[in-house]
N, C-alpha and C. Protein backbone atom coordinates (compact mmCIF):
# COMPACT_ATOMS: atom_id res chain seq x y z
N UNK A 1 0.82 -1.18 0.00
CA UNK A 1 0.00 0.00 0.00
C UNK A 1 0.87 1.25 0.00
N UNK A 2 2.06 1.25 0.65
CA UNK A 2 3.16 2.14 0.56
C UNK A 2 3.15 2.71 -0.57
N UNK A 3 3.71 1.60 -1.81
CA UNK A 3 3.75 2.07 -2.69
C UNK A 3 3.16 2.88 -3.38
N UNK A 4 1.64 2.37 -3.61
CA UNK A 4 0.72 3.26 -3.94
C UNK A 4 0.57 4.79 -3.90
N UNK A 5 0.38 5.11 -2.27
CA UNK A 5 0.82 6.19 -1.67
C UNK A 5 1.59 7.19 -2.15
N UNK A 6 3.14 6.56 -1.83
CA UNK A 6 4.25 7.03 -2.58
C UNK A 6 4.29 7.38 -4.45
N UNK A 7 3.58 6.77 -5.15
CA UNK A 7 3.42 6.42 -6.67
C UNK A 7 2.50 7.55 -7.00
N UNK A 8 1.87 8.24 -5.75
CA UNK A 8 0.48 8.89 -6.32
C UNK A 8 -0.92 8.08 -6.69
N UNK A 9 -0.55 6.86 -7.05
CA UNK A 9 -2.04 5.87 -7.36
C UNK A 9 -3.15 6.06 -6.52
N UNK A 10 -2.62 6.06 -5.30
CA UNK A 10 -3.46 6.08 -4.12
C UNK A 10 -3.40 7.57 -3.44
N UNK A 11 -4.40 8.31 -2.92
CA UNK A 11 -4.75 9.71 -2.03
C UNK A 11 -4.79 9.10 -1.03
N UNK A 12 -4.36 8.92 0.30
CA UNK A 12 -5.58 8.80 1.67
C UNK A 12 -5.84 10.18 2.08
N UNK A 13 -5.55 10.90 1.63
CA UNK A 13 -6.19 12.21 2.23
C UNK A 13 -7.80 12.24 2.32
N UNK A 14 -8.15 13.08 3.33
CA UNK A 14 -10.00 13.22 3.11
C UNK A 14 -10.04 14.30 2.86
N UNK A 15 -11.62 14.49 2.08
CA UNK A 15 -11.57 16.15 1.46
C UNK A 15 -12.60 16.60 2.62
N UNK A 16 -13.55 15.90 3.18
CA UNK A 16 -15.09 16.22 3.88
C UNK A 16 -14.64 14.65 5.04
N UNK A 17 -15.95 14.75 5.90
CA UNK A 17 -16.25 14.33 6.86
C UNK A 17 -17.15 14.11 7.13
N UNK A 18 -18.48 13.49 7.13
CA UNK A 18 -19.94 13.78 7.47
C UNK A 18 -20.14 12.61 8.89
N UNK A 19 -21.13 12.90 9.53
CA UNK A 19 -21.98 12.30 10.40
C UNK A 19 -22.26 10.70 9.82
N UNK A 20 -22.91 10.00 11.06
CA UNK A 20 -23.53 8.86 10.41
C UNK A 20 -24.97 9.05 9.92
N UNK A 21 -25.58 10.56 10.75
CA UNK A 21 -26.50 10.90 10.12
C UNK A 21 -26.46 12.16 8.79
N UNK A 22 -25.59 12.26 8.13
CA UNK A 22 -25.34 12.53 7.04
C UNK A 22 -24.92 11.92 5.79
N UNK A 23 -25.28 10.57 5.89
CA UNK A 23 -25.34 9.62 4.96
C UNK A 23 -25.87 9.92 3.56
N UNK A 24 -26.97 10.23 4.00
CA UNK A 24 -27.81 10.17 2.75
C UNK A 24 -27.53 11.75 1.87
N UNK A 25 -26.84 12.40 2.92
CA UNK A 25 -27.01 14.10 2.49
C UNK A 25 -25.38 13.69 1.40
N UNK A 26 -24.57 12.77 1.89
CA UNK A 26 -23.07 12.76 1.36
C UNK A 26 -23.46 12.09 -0.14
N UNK A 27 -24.34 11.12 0.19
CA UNK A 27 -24.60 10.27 -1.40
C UNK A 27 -25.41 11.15 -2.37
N UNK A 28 -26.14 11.91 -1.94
CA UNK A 28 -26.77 12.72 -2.81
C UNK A 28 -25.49 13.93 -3.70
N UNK A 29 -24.46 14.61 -2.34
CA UNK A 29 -23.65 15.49 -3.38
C UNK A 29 -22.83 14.32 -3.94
N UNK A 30 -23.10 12.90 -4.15
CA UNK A 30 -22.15 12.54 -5.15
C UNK A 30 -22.69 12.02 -6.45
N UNK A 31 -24.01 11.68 -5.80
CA UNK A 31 -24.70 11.70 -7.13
C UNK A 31 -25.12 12.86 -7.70
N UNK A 32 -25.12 13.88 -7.54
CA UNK A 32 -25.44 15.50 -7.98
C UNK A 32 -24.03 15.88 -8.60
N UNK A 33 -22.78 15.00 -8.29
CA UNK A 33 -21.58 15.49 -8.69
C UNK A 33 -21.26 17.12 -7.80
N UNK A 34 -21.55 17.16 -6.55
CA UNK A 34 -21.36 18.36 -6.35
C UNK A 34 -20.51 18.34 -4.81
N UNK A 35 -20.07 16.85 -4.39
CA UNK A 35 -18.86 16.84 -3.56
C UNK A 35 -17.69 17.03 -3.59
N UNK A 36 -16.79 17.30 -2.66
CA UNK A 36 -15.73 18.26 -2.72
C UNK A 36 -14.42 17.18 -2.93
N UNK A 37 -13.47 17.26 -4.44
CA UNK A 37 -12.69 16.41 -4.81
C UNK A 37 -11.85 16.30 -3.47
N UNK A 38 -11.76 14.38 -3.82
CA UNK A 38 -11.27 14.10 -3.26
C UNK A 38 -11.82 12.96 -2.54
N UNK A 39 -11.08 12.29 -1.39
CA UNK A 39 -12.15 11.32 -0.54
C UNK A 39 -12.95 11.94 0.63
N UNK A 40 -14.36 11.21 0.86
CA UNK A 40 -15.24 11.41 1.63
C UNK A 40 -15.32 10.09 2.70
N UNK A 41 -15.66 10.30 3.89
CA UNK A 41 -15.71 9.69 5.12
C UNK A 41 -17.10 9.57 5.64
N UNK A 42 -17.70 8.88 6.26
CA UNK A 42 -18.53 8.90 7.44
C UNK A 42 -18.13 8.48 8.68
N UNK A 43 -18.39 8.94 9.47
CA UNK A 43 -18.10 8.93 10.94
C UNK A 43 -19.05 7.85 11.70
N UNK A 44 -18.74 6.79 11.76
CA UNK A 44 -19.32 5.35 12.93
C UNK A 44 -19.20 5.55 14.18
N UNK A 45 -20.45 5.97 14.98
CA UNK A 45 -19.08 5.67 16.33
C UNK A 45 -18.61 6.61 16.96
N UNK A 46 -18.35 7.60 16.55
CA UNK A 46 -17.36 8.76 16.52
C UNK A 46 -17.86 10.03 16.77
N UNK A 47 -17.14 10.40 18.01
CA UNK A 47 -18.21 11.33 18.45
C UNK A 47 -18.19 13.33 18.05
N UNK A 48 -16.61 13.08 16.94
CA UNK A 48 -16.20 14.18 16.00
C UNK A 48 -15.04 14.03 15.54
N UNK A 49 -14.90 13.94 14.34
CA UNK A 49 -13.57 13.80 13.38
C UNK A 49 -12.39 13.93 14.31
N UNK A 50 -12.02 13.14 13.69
CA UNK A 50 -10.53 12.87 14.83
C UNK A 50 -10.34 12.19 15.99
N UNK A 51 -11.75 11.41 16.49
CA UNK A 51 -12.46 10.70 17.69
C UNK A 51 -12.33 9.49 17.18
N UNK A 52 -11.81 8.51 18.23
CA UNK A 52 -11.85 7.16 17.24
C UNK A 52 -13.35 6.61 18.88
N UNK A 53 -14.06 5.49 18.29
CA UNK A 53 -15.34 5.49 19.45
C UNK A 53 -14.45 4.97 20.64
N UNK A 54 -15.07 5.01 21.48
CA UNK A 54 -14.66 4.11 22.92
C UNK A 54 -15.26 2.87 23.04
């Protein structure tokens, strides 16, 4: 996976962040094409970006 990374093939960067209750709001800007390049996340668990759950 390094490689990847390193090669450019692969981003792990995130562009957004949403809720678990922003599910449906995240699939819509991607089917509208109107999410922000890059990768998108949802949050499980998590009680704000950067929170891993307890």
């Amino acid at each position: 996976m390094n490689e990847l990374v390193i090669s450019g093939q692969v981003d792990p960067c995130l562009s957004a962040t949403y809720s678990f209750d922003e599910i449906g709001h995240a699939h819509q800007l991607m089917h509208d094409n109107q999410h922000p390049y890059g990768n998108m996340a949802c949050l499980v668990n998590a009680t704000e970006p950067g929170r891993a759950p307890k």
